[in-house]
PDB file of N, CA and C in Angstrom:
ATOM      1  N   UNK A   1      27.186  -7.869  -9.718  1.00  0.00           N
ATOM      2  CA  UNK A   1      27.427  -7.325  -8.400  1.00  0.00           C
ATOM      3  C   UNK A   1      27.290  -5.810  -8.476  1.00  0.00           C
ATOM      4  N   UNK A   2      26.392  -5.368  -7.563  1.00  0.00           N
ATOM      5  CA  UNK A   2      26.230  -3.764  -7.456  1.00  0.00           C
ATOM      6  C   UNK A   2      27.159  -3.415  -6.326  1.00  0.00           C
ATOM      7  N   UNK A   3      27.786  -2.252  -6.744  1.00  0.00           N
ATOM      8  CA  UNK A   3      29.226  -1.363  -6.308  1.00  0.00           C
ATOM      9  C   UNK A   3      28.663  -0.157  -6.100  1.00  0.00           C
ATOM     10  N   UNK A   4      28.877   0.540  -5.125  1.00  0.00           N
ATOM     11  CA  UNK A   4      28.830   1.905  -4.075  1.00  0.00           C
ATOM     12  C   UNK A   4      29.728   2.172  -3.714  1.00  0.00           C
ATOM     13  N   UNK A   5      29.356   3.445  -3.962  1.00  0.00           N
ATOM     14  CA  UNK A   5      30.976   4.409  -3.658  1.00  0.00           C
ATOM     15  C   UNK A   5      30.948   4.923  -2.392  1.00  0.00           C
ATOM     16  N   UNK A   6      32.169   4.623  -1.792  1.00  0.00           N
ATOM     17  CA  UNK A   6      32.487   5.043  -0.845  1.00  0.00           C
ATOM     18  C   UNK A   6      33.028   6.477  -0.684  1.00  0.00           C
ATOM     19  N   UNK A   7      31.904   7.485   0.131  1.00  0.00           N
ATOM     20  CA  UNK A   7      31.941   9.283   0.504  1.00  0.00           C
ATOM     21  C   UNK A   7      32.271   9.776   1.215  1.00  0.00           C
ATOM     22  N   UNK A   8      32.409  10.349   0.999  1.00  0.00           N
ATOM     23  CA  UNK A   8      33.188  11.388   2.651  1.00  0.00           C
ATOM     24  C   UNK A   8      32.208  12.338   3.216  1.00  0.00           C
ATOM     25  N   UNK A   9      31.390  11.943   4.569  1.00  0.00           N
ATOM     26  CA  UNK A   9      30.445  12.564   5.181  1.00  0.00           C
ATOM     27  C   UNK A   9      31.072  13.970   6.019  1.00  0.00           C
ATOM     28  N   UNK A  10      32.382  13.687   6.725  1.00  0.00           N
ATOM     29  CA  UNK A  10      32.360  14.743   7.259  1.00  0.00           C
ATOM     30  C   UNK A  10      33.953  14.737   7.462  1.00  0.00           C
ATOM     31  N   UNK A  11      34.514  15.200   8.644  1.00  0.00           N
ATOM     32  CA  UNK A  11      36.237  15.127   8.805  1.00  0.00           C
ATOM     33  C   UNK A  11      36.424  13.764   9.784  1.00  0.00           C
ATOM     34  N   UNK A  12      35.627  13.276  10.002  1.00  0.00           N
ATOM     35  CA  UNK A  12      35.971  12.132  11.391  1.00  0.00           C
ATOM     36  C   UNK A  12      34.911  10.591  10.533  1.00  0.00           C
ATOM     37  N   UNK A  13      34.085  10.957   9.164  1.00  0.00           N
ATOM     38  CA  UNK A  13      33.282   9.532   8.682  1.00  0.00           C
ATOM     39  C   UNK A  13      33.341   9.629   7.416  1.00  0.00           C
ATOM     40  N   UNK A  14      32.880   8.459   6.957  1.00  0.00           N
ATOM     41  CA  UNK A  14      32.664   8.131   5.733  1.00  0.00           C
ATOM     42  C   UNK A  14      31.107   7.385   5.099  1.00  0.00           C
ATOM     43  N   UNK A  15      31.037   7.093   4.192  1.00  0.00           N
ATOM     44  CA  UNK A  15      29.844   6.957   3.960  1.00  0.00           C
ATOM     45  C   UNK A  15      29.370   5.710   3.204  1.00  0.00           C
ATOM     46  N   UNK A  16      28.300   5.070   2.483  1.00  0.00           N
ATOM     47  CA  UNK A  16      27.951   4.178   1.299  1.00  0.00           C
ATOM     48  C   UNK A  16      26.774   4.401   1.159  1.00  0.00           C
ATOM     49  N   UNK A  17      26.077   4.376   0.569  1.00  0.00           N
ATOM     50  CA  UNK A  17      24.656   4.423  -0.094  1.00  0.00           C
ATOM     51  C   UNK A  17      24.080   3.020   0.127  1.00  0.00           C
ATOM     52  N   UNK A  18      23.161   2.590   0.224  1.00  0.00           N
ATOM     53  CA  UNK A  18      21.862   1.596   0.489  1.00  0.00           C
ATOM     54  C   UNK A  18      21.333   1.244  -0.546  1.00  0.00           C
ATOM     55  N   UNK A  19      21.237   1.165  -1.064  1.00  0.00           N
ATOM     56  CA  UNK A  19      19.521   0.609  -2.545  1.00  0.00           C
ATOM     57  C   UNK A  19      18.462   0.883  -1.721  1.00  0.00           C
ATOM     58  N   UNK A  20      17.942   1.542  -2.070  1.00  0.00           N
ATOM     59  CA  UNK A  20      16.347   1.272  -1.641  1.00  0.00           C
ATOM     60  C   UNK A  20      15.317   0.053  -1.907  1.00  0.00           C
ATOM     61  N   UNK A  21      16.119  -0.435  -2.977  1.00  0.00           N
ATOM     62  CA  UNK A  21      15.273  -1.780  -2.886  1.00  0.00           C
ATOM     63  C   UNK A  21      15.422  -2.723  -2.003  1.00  0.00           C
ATOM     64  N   UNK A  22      16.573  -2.450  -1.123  1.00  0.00           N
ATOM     65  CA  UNK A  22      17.156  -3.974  -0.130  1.00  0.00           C
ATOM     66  C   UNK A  22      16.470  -3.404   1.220  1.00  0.00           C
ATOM     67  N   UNK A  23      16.717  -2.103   1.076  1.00  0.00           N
ATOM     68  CA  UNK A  23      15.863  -0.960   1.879  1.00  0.00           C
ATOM     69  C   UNK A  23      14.439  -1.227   2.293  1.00  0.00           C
ATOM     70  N   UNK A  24      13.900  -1.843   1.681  1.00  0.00           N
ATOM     71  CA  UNK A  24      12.556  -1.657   1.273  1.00  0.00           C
ATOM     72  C   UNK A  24      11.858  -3.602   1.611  1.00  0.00           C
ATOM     73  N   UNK A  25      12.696  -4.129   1.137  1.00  0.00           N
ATOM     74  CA  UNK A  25      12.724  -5.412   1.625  1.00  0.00           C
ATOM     75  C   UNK A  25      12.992  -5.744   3.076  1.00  0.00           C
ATOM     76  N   UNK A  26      13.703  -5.244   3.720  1.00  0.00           N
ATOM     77  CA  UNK A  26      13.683  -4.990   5.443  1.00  0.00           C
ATOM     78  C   UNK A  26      12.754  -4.217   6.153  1.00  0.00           C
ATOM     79  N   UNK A  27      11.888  -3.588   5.520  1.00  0.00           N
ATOM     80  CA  UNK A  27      10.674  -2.831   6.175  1.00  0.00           C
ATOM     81  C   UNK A  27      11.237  -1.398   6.535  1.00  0.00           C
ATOM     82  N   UNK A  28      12.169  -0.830   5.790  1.00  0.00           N
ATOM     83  CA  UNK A  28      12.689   0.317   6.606  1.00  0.00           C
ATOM     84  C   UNK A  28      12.441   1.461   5.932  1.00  0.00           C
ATOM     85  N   UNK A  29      11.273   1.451   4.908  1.00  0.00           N
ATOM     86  CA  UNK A  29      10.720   2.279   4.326  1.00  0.00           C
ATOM     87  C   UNK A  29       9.539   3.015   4.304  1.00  0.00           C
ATOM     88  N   UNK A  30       8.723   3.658   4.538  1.00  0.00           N
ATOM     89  CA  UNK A  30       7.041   4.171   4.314  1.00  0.00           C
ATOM     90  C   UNK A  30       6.723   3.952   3.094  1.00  0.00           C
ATOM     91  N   UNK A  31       5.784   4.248   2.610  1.00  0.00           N
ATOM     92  CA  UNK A  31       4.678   4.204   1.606  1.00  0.00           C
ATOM     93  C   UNK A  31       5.332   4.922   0.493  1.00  0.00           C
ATOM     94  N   UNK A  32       6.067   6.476   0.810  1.00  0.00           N
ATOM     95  CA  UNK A  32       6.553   6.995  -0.105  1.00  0.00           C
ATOM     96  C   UNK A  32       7.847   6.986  -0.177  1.00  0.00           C
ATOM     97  N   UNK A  33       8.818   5.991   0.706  1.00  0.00           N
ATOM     98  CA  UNK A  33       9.849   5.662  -0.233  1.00  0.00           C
ATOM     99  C   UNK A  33      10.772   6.459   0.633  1.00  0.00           C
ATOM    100  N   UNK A  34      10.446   6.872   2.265  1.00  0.00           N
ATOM    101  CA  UNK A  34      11.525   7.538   2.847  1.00  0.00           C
ATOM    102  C   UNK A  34      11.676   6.668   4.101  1.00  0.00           C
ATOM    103  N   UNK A  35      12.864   6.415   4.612  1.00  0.00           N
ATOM    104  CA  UNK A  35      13.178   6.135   5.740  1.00  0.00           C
ATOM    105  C   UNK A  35      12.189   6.272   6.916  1.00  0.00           C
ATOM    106  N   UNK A  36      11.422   5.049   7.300  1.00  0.00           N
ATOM    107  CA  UNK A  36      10.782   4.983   7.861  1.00  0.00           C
ATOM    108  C   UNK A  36      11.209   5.122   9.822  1.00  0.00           C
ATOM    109  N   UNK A  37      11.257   5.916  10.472  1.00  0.00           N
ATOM    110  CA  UNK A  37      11.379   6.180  11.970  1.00  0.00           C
ATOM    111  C   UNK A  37      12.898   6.089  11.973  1.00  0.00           C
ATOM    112  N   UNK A  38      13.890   5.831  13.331  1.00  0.00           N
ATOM    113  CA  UNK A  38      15.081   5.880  13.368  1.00  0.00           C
ATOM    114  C   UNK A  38      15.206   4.240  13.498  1.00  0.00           C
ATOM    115  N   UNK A  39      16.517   4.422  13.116  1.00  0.00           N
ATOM    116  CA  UNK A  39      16.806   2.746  12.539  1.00  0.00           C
ATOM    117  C   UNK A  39      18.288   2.867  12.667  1.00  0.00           C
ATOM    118  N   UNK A  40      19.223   1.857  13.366  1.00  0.00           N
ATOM    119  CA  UNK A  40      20.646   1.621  13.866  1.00  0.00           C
ATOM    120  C   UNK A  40      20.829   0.327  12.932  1.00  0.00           C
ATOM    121  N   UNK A  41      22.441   0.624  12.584  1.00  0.00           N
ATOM    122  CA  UNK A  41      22.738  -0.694  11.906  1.00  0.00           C
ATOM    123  C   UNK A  41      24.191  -0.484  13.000  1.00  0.00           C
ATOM    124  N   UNK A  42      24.733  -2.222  12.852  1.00  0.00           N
ATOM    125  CA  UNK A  42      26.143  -2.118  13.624  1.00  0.00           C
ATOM    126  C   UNK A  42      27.090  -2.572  12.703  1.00  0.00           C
ATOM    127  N   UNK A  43      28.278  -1.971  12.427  1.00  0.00           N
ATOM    128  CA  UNK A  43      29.063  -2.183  11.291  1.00  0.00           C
ATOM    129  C   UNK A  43      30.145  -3.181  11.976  1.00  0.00           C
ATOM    130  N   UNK A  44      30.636  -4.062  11.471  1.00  0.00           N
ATOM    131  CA  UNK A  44      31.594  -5.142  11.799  1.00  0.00           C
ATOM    132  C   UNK A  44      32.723  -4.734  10.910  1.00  0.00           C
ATOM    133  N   UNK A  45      33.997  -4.904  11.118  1.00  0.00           N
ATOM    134  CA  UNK A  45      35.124  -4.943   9.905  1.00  0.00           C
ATOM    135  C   UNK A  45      35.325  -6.595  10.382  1.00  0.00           C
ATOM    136  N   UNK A  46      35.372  -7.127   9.481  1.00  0.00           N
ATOM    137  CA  UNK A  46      35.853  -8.965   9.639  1.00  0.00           C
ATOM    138  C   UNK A  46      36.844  -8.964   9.416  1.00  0.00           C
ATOM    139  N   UNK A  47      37.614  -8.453   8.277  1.00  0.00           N
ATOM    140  CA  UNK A  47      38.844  -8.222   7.609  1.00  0.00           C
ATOM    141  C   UNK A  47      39.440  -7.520   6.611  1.00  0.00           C
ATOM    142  N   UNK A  48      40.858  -7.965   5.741  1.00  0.00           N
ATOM    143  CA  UNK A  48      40.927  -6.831   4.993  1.00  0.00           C
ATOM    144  C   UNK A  48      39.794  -6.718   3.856  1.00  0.00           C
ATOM    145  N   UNK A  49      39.141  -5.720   3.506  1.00  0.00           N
ATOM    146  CA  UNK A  49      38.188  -5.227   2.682  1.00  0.00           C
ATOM    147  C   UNK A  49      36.866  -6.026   2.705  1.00  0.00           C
ATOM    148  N   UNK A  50      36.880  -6.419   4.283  1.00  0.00           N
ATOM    149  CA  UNK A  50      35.386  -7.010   4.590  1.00  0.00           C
ATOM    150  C   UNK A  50      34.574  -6.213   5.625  1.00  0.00           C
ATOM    151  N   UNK A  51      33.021  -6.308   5.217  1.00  0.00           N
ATOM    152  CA  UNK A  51      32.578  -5.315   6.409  1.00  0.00           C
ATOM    153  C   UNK A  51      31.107  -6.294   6.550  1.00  0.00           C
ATOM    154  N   UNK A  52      30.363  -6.246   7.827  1.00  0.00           N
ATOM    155  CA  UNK A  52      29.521  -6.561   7.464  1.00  0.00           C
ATOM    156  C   UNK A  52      28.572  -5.865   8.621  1.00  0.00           C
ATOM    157  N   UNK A  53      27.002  -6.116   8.069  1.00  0.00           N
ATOM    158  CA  UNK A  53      25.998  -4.563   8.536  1.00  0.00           C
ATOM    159  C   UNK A  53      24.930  -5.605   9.274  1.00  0.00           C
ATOM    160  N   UNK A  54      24.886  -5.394  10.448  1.00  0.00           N
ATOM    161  CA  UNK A  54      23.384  -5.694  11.132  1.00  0.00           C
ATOM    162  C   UNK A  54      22.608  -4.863  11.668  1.00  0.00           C
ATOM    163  N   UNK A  55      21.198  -4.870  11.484  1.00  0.00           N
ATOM    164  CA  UNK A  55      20.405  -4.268  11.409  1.00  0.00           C
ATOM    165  C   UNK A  55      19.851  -4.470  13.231  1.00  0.00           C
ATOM    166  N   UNK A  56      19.868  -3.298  13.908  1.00  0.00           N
ATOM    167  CA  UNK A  56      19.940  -3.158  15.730  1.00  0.00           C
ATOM    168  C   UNK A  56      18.197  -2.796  16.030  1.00  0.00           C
ATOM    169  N   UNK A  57      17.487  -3.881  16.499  1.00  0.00           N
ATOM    170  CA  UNK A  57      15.983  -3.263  16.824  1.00  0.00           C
ATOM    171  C   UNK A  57      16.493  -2.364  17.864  1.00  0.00           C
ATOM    172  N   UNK A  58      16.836  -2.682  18.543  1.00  0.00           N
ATOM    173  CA  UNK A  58      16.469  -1.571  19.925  1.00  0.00           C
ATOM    174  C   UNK A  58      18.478  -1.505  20.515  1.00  0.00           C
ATOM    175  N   UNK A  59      18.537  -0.149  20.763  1.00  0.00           N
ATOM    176  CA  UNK A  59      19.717   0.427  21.634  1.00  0.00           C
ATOM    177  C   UNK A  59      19.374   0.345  23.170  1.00  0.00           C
ATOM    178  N   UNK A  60      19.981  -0.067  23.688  1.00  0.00           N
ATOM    179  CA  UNK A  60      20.200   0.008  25.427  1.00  0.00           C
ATOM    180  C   UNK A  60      20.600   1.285  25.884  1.00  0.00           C
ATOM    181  N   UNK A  61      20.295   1.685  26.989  1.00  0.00           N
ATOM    182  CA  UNK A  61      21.436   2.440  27.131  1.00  0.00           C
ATOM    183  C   UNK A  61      22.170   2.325  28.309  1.00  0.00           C
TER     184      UNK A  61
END
């Protein structure tokens, strides 16, 4: 099991790192390996020390 540390982005978030390989398997990469266009994920908390991430094609507004 691969483990990521949880960062402190700013005074109000926090953070985790991605793999680029899982990255990369969802199409959310270019050719050279950078974040391909803007891309939304929606974070769920399920429970204690559960989270889970879906990946949002398109925002409404």
């Amino acid at each position: 099991m691969a483990l990521n540390k949880l960062r402190q982005l700013d005074q109000n978030s926090a953070g985790i790192t991605l793999p680029k390989d899982d990255l990369r398997l969802e199409g959310l990469l270019d050719e050279h390996g950078d974040v391909d266009g803007e891309n939304y994920l929606h974070v769920r908390h399920i429970g204690d020390g559960e989270w889970t991430l879906e990946l949002v094609e398109r925002i409404e507004p």
